[in-house]
PDB file of N, CA and C in Angstrom:
ATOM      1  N   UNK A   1     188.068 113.570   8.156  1.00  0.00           N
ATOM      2  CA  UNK A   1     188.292 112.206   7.714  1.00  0.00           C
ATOM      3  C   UNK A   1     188.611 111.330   8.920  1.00  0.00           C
ATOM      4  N   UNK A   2     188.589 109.873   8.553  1.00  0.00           N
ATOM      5  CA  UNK A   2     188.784 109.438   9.754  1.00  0.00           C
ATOM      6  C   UNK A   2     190.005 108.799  10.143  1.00  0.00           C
ATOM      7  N   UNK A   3     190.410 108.116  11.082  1.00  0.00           N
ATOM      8  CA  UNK A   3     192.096 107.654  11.143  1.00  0.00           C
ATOM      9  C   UNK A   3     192.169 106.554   9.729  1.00  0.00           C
ATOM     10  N   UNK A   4     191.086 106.175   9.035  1.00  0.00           N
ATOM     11  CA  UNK A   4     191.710 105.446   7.560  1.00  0.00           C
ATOM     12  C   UNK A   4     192.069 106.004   6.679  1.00  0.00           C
ATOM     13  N   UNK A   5     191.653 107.483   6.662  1.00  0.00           N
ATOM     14  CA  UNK A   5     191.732 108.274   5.693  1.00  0.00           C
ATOM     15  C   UNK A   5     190.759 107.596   4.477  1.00  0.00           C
ATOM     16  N   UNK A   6     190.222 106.675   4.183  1.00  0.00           N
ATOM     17  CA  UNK A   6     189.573 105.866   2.943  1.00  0.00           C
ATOM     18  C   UNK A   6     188.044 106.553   3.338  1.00  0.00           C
ATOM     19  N   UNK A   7     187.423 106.705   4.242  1.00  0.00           N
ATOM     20  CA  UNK A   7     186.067 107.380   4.305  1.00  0.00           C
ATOM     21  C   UNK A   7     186.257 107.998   5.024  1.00  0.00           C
ATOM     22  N   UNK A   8     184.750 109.241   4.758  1.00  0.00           N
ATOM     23  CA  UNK A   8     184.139 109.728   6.312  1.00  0.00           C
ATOM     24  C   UNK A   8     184.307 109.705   7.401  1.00  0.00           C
ATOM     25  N   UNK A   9     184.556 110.203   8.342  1.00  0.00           N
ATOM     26  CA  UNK A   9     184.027 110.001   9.721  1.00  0.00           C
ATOM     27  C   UNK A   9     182.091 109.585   9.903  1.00  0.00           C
ATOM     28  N   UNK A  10     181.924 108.498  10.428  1.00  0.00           N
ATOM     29  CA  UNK A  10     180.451 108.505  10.571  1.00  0.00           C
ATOM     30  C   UNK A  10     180.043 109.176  11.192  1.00  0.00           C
ATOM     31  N   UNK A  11     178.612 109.849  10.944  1.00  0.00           N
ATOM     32  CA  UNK A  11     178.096 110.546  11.348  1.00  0.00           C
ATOM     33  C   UNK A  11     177.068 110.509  12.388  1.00  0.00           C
ATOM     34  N   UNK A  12     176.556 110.778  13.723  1.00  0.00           N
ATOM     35  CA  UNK A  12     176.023 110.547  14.303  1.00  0.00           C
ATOM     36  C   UNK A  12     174.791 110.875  14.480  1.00  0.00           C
ATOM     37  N   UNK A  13     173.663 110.986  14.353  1.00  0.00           N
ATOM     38  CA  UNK A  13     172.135 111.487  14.506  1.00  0.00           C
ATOM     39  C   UNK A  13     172.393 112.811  15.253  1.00  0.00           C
ATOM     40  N   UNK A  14     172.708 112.309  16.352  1.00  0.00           N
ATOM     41  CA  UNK A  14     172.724 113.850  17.177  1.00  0.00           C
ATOM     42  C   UNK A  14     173.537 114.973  16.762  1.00  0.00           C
ATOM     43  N   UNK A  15     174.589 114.737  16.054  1.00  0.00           N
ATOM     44  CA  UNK A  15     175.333 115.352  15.109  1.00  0.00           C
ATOM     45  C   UNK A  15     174.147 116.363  14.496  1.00  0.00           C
ATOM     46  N   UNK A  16     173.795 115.968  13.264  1.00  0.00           N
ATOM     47  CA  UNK A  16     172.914 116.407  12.670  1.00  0.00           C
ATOM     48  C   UNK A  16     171.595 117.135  13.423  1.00  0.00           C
ATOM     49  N   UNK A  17     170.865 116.208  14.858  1.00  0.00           N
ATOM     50  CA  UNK A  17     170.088 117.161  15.480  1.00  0.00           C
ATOM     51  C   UNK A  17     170.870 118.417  15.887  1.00  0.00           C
ATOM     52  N   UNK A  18     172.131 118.591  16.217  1.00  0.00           N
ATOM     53  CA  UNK A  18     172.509 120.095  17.002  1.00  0.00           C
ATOM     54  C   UNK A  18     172.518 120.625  15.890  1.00  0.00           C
ATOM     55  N   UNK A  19     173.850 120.191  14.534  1.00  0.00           N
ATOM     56  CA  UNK A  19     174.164 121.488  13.939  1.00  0.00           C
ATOM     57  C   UNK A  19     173.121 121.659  12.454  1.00  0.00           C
ATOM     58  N   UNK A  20     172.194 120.629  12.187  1.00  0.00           N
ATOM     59  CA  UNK A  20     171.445 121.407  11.129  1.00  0.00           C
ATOM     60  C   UNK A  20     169.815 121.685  12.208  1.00  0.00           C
ATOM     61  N   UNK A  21     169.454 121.500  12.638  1.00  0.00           N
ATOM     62  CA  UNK A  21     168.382 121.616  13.529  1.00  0.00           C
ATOM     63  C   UNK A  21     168.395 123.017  14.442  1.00  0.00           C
ATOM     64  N   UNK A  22     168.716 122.514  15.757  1.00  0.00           N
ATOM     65  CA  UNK A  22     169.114 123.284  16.563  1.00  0.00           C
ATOM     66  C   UNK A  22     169.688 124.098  16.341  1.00  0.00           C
ATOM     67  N   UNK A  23     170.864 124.264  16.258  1.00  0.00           N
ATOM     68  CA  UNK A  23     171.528 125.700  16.207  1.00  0.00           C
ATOM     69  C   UNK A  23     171.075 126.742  15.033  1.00  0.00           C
ATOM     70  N   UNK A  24     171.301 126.075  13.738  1.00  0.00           N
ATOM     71  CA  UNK A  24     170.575 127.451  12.805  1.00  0.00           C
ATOM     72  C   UNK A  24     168.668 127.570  13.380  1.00  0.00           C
ATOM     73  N   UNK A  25     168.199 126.822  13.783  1.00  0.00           N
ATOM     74  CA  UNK A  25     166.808 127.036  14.498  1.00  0.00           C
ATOM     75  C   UNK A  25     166.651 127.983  15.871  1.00  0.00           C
ATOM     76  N   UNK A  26     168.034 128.328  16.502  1.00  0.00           N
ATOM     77  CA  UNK A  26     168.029 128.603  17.471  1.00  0.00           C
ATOM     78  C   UNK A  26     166.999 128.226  18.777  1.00  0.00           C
ATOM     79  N   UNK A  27     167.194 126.868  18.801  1.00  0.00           N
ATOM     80  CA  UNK A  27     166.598 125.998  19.883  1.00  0.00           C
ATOM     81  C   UNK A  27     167.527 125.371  21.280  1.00  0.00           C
ATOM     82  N   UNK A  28     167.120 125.367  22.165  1.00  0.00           N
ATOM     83  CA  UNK A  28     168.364 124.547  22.543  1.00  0.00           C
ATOM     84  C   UNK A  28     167.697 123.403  23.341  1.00  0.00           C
ATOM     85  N   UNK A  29     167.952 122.837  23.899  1.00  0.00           N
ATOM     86  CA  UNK A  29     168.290 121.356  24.574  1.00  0.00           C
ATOM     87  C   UNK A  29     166.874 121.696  24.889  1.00  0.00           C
ATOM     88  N   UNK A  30     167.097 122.386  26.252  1.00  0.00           N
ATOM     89  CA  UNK A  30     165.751 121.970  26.972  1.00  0.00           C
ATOM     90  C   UNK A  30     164.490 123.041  26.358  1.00  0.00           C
ATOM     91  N   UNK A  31     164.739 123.676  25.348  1.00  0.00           N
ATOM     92  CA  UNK A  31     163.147 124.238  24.742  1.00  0.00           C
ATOM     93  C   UNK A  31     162.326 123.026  24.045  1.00  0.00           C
ATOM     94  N   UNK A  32     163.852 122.293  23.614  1.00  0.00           N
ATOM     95  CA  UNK A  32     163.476 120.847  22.599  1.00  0.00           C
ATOM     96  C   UNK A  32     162.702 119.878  23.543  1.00  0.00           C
ATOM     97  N   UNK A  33     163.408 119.603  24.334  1.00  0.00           N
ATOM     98  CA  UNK A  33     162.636 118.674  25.414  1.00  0.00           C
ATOM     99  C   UNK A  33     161.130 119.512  26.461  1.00  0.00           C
ATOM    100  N   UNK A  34     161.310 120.145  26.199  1.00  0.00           N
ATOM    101  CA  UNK A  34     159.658 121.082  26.902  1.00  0.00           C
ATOM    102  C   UNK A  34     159.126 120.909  25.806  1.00  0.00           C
ATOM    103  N   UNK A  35     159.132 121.435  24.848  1.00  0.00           N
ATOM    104  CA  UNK A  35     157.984 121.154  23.507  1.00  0.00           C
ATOM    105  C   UNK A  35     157.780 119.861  23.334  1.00  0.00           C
ATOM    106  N   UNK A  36     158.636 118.291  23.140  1.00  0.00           N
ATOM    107  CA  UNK A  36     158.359 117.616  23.125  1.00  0.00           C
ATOM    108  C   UNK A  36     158.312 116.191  23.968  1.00  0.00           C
ATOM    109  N   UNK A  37     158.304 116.893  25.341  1.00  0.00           N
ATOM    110  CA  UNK A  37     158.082 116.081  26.179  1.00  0.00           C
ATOM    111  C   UNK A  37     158.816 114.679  26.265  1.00  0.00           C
ATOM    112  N   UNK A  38     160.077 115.060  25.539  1.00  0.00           N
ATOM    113  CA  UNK A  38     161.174 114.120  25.609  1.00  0.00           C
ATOM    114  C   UNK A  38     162.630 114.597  26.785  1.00  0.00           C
ATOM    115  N   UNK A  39     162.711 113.639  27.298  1.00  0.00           N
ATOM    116  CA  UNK A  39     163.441 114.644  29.086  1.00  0.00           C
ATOM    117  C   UNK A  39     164.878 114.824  28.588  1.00  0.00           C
ATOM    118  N   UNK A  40     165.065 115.773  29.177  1.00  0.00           N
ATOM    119  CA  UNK A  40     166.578 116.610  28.519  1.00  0.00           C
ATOM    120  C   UNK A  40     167.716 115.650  28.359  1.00  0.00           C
ATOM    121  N   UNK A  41     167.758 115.015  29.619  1.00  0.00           N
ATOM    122  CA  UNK A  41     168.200 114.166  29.875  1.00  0.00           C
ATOM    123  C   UNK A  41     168.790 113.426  28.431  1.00  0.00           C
ATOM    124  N   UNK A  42     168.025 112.944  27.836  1.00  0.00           N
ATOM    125  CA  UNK A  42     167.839 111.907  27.054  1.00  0.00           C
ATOM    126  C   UNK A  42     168.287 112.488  25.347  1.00  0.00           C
ATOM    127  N   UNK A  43     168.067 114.209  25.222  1.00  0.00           N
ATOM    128  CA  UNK A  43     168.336 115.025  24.535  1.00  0.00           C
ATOM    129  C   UNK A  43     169.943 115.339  24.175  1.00  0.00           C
ATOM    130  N   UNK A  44     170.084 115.210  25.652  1.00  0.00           N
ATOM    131  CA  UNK A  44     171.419 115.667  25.788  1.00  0.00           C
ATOM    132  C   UNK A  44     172.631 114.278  25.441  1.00  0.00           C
ATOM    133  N   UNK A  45     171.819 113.588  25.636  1.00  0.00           N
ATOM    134  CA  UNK A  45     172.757 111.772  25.414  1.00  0.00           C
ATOM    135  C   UNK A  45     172.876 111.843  23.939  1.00  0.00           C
ATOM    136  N   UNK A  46     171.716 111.981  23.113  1.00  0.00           N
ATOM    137  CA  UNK A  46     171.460 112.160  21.906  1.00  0.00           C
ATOM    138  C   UNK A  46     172.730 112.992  21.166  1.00  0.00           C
ATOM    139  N   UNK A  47     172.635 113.993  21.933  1.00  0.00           N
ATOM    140  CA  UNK A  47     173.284 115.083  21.079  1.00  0.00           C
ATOM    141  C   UNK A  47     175.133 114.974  21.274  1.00  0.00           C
ATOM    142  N   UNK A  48     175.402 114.165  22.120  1.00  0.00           N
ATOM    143  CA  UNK A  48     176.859 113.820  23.398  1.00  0.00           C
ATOM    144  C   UNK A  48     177.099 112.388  22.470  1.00  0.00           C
ATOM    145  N   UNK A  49     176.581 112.266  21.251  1.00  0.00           N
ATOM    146  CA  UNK A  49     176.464 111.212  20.784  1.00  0.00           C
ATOM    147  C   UNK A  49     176.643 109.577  21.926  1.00  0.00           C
ATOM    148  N   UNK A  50     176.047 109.774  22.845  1.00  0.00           N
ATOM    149  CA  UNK A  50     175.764 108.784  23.591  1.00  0.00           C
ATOM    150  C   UNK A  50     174.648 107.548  23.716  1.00  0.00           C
ATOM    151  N   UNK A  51     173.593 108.406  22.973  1.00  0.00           N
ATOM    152  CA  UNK A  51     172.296 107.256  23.107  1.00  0.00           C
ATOM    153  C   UNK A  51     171.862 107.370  21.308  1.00  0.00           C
ATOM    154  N   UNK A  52     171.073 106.258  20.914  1.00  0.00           N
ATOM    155  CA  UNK A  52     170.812 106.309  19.642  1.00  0.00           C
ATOM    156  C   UNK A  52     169.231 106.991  20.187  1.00  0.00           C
ATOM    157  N   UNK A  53     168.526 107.126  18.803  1.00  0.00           N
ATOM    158  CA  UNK A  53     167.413 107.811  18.570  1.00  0.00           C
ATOM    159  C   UNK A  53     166.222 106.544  18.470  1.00  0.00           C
ATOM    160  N   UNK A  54     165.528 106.486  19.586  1.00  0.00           N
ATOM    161  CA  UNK A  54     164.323 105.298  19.532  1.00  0.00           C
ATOM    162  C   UNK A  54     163.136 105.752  18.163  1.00  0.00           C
ATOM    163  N   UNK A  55     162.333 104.649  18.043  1.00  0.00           N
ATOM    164  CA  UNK A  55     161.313 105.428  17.435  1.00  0.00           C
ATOM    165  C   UNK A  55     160.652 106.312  17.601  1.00  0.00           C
ATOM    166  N   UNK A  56     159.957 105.901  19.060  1.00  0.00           N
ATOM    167  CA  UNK A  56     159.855 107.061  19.804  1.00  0.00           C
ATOM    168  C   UNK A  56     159.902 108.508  19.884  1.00  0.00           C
ATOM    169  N   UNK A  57     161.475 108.670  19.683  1.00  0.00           N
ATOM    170  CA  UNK A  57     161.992 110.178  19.570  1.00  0.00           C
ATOM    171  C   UNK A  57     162.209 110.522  18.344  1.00  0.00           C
ATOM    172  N   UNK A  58     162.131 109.450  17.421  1.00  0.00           N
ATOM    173  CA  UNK A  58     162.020 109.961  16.362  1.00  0.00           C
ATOM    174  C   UNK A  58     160.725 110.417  15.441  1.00  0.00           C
ATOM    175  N   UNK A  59     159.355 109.578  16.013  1.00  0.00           N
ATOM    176  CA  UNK A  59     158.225 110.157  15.728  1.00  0.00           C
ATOM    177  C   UNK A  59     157.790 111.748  16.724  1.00  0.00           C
ATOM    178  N   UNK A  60     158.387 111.697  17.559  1.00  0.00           N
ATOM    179  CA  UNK A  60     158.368 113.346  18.292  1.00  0.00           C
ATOM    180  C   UNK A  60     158.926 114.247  17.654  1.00  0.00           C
ATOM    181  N   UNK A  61     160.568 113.611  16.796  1.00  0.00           N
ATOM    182  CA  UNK A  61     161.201 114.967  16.281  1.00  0.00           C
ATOM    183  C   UNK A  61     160.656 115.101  14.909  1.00  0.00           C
ATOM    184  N   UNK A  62     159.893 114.024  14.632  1.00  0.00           N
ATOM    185  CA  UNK A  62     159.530 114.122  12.721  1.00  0.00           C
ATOM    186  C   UNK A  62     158.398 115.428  13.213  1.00  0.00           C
ATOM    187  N   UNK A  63     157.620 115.525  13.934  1.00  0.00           N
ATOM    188  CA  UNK A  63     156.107 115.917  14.053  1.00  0.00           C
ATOM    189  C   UNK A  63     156.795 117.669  14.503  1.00  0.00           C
ATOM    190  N   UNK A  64     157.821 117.785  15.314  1.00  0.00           N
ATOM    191  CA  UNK A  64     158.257 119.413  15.762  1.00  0.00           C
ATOM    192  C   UNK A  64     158.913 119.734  15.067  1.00  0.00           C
ATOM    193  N   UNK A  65     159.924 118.978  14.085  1.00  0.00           N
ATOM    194  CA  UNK A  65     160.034 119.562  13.110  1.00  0.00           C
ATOM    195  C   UNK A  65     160.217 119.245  11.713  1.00  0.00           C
ATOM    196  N   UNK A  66     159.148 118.929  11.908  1.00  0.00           N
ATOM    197  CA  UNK A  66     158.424 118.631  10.155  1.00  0.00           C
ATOM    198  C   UNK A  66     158.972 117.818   9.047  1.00  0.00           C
ATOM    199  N   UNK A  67     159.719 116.517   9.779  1.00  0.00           N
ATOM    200  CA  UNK A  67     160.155 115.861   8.723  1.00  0.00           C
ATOM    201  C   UNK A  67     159.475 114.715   8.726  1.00  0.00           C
ATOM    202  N   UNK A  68     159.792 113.679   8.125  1.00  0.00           N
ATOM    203  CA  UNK A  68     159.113 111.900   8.795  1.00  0.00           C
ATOM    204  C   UNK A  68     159.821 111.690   9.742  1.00  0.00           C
ATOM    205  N   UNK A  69     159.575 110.370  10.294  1.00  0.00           N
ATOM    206  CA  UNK A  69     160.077 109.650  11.506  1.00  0.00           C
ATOM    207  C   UNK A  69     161.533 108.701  10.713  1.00  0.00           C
ATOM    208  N   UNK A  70     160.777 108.636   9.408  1.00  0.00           N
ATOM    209  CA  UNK A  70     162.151 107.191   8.675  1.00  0.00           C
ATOM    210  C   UNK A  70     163.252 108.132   8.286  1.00  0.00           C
ATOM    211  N   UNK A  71     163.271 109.792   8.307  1.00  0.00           N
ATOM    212  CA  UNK A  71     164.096 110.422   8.319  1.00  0.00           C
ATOM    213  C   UNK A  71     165.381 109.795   9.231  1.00  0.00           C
ATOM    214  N   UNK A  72     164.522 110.018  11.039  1.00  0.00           N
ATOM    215  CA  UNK A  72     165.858 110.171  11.972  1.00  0.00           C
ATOM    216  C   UNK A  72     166.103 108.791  12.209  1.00  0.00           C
ATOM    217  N   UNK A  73     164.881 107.775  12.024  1.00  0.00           N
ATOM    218  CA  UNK A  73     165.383 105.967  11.921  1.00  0.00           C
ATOM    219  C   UNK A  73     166.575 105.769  10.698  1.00  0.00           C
ATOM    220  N   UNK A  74     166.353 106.373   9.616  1.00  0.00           N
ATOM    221  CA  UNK A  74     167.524 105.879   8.654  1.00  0.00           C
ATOM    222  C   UNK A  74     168.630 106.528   8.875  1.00  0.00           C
ATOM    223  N   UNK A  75     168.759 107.770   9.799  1.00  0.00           N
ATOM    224  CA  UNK A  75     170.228 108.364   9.841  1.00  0.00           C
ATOM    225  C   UNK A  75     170.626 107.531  11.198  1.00  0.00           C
ATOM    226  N   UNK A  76     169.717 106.782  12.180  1.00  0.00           N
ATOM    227  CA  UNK A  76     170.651 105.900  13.067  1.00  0.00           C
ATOM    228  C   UNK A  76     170.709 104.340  12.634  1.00  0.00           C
ATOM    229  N   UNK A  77     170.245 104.407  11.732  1.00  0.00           N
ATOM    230  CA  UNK A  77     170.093 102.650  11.351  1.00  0.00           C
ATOM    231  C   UNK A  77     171.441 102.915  10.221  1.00  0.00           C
ATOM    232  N   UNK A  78     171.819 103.940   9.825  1.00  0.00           N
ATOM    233  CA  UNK A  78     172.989 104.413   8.419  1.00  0.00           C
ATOM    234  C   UNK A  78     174.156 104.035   9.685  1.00  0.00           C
ATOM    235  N   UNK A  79     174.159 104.768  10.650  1.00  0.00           N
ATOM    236  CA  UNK A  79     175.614 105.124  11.764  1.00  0.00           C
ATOM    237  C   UNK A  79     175.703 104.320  12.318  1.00  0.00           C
ATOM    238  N   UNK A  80     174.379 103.177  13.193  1.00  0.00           N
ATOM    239  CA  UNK A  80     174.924 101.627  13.996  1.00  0.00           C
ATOM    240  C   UNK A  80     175.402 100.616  12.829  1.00  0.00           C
ATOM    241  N   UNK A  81     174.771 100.788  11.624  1.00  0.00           N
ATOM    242  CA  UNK A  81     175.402 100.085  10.403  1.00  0.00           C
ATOM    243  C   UNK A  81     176.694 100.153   9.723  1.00  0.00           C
ATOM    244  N   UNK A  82     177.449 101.321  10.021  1.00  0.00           N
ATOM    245  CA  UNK A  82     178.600 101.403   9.813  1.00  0.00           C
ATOM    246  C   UNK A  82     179.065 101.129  11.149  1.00  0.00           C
ATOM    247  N   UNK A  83     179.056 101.828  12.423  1.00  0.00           N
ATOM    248  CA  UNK A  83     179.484 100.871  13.396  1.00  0.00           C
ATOM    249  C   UNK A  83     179.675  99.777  13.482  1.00  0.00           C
ATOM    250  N   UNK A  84     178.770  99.112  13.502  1.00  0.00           N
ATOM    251  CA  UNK A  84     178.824  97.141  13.402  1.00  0.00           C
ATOM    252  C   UNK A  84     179.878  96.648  12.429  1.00  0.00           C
ATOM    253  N   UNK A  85     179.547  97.486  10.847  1.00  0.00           N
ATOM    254  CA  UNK A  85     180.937  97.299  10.072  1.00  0.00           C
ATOM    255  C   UNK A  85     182.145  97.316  10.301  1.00  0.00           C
ATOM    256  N   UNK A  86     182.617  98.071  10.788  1.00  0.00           N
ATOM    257  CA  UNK A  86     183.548  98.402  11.373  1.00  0.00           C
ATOM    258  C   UNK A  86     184.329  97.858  12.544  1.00  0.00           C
ATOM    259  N   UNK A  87     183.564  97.476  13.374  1.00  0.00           N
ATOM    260  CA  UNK A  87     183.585  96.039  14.169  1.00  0.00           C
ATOM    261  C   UNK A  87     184.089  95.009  13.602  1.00  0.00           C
ATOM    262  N   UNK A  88     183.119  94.634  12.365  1.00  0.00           N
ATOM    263  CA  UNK A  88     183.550  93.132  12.533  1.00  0.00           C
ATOM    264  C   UNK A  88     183.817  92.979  10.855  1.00  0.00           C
ATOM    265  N   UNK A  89     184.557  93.833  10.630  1.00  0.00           N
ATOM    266  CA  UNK A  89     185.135  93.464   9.251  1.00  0.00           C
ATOM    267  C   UNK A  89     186.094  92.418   8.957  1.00  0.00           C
ATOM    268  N   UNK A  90     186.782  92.074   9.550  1.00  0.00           N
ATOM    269  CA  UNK A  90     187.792  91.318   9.390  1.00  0.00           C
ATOM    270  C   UNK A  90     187.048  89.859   9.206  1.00  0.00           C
ATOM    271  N   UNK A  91     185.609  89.664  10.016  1.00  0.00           N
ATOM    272  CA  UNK A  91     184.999  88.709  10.012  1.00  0.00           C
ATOM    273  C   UNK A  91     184.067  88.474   8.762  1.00  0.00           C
ATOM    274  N   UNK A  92     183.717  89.670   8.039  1.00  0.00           N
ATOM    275  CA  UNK A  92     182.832  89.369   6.869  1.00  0.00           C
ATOM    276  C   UNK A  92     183.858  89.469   6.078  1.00  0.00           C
ATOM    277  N   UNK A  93     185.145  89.808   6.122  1.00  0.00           N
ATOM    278  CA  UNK A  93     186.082  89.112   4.994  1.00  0.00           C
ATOM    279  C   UNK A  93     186.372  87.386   4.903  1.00  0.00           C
ATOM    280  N   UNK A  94     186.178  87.267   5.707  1.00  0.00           N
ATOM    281  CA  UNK A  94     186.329  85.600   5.731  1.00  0.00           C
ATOM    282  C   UNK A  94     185.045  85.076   5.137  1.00  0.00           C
ATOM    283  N   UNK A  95     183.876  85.404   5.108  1.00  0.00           N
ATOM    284  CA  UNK A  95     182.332  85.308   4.662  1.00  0.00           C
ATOM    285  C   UNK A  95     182.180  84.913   3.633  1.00  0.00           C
ATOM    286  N   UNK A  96     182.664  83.760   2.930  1.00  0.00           N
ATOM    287  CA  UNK A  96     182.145  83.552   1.256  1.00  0.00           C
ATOM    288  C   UNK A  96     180.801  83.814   0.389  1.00  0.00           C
ATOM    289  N   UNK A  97     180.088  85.174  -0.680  1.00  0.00           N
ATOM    290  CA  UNK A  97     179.415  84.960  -0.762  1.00  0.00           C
ATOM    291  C   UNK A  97     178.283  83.526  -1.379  1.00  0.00           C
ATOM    292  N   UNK A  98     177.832  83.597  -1.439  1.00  0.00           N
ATOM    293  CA  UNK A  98     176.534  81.865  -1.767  1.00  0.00           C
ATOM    294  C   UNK A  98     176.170  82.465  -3.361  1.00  0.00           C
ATOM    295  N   UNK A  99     176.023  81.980  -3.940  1.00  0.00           N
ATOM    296  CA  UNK A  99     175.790  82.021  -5.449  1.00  0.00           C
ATOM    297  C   UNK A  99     174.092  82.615  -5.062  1.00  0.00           C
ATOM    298  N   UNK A 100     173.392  83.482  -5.684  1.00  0.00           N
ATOM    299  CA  UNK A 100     172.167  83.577  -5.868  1.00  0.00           C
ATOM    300  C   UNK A 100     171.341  82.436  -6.633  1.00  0.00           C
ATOM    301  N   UNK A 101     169.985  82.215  -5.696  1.00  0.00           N
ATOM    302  CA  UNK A 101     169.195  81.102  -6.032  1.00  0.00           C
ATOM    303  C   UNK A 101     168.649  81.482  -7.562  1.00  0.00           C
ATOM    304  N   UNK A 102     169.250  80.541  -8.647  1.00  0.00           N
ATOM    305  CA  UNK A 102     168.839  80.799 -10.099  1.00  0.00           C
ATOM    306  C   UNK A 102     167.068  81.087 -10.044  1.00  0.00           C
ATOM    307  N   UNK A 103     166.683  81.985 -11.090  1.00  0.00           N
ATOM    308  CA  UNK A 103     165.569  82.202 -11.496  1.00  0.00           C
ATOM    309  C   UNK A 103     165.339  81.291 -12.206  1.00  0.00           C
ATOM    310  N   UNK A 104     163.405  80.628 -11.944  1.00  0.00           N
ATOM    311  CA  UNK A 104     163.141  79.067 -12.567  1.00  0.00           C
ATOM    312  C   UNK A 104     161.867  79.604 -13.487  1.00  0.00           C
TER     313      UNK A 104
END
């Protein structure tokens, strides 16, 4: 849990690439980056939860291992989206919503 105790800890992409991927796959860093010609480097940021997942790397990891690409885009577009929340909450509390434009 996280220091609110009210949710989750968010979860990070690379999270999910090491421990459901990688490790029960028994892959590691740089077999991942030799097969897909994505530099370790960049693997390793990923996984150090340091760098988000481009499209890019996410159409490489849909294709090696067999998922879609909107797979690993929606698990980093889910985690910078709670990030940003989290940021700037105090500011979309002040945010009045606008009435929805009536249906004519």
């Amino acid at each position: 849990m996280s220091k609110n105790h009210d949710r989750l800890d968010n979860v990070h992409p690379g999270e999910i690439l090491e421990q459901e991927f990688l490790i029960p796959m028994r892959i590691t860093s740089y077999q991942l980056s030799k097969d897909t010609n994505i530099p370790q480097t960049r693997i390793s940021e990923i996984i150090k939860k340091r760098r988000a997942i481009t499209c890019n790397t996410a159409l490489k990891f849909a294709k090696y291992f067999g998922t879609s690409p909107e797979f690993w885009t929606g698990l980093q577009m889910d985690y910078d989206l709670e990030e940003e929340k989290a940021k700037i909450q105090e500011e979309l509390k002040s945010i009045k919503p606008r009435n929805p434009i009536p249906a004519s």
